[in-house]
C-alpha atoms as a PDB file:
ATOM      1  CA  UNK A   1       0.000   0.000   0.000  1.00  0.00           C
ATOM      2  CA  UNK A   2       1.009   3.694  -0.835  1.00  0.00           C
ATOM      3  CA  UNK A   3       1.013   6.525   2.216  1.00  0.00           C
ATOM      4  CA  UNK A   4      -1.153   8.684  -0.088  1.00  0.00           C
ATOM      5  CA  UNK A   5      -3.573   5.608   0.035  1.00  0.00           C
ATOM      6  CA  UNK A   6      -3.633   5.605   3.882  1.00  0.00           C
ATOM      7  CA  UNK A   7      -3.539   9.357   4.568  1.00  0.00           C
ATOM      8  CA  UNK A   8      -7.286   9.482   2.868  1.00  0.00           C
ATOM      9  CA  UNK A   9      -8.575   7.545   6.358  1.00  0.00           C
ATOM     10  CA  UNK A  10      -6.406   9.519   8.726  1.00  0.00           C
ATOM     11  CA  UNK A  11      -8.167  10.053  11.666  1.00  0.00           C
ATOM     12  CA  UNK A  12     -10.736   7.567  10.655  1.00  0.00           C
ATOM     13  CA  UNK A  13     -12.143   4.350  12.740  1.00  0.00           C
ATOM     14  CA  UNK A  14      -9.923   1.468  10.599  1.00  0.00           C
ATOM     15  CA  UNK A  15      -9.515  -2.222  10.359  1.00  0.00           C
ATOM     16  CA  UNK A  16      -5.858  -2.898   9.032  1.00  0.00           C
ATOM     17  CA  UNK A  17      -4.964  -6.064   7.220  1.00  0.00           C
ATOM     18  CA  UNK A  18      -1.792  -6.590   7.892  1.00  0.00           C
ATOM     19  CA  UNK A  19       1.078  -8.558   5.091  1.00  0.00           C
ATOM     20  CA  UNK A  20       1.243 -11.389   7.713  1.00  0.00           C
ATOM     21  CA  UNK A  21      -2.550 -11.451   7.671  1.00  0.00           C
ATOM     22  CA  UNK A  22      -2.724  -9.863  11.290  1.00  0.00           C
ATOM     23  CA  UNK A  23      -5.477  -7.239  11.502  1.00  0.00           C
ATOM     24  CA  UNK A  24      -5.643  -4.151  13.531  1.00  0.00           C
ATOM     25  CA  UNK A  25      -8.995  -2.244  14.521  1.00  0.00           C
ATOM     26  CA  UNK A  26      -8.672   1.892  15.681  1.00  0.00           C
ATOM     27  CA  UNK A  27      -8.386   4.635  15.049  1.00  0.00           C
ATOM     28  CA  UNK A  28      -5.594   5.857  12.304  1.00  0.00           C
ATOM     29  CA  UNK A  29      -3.852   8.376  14.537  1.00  0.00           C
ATOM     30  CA  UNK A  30      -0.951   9.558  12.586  1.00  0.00           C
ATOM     31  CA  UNK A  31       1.069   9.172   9.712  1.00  0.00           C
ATOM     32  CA  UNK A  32       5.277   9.245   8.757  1.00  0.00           C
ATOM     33  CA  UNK A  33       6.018  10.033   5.110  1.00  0.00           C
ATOM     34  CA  UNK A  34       9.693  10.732   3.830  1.00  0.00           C
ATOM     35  CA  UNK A  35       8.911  13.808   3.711  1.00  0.00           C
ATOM     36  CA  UNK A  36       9.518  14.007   7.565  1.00  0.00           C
ATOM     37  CA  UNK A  37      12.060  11.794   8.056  1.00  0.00           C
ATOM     38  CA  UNK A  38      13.892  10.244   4.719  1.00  0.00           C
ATOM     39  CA  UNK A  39      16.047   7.801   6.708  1.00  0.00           C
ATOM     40  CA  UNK A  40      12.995   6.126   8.535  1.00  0.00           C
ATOM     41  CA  UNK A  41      10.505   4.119   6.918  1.00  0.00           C
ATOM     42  CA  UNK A  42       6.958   5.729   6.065  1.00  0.00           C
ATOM     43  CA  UNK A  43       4.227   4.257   8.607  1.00  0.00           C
ATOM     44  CA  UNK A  44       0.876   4.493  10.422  1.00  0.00           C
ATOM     45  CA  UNK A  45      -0.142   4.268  14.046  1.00  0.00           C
ATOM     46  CA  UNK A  46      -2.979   2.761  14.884  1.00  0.00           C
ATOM     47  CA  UNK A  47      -4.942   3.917  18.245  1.00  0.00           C
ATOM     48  CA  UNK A  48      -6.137   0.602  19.260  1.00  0.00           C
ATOM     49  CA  UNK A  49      -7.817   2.195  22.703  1.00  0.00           C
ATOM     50  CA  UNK A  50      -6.642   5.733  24.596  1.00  0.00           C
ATOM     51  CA  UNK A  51      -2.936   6.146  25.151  1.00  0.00           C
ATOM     52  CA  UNK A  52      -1.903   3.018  23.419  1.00  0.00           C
ATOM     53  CA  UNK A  53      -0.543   2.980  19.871  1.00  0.00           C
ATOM     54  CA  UNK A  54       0.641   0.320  17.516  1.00  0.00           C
ATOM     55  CA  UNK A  55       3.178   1.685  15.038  1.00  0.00           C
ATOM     56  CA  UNK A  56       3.045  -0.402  11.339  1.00  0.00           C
ATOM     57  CA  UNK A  57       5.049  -0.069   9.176  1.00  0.00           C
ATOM     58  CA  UNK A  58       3.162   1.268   4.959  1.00  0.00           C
ATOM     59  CA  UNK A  59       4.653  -1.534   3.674  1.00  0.00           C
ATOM     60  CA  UNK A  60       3.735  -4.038   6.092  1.00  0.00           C
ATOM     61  CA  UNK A  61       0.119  -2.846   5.314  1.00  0.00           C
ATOM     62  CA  UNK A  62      -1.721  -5.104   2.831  1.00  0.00           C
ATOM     63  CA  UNK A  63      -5.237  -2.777   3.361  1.00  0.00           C
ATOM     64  CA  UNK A  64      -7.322  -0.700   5.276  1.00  0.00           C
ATOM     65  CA  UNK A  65     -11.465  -1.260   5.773  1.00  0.00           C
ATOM     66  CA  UNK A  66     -13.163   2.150   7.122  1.00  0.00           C
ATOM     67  CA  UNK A  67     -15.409   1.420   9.481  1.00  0.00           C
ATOM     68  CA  UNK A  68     -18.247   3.376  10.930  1.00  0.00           C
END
């Protein structure tokens, strides 16, 4: 998946399908692009419930379901 793909749900309620077929369900709570940080890999975080984040790596992501 591209970051411009996953930007257009930012701060959306998402289900993420993971490459290794996990899946994550929040809300997508920020994004990296290389634009920020060219060394680092581009990536998501994923606010799974208040205060706690899971950080995925773009290409790690195989999709993302909006949910309502």
């Amino acid at each position: 998946m591209k970051i411009t793909e996953a930007i257009e749900h930012y701060g959306k309620r998402v289900s993420v399908r993971c490459t290794d077929g996990e899946e994550i369900t929040g809300k997508l709570d920020y994004y990296q692009t290389h634009a920020d940080d060219a060394d680092d890999a581009e990536r998501i975080g994923i606010e799974e419930m208040p205060g706690f984040l899971t950080d995925i790596p773009i290409d790690e992501v195989e999709s993302i379901t909006p949910l309502a």
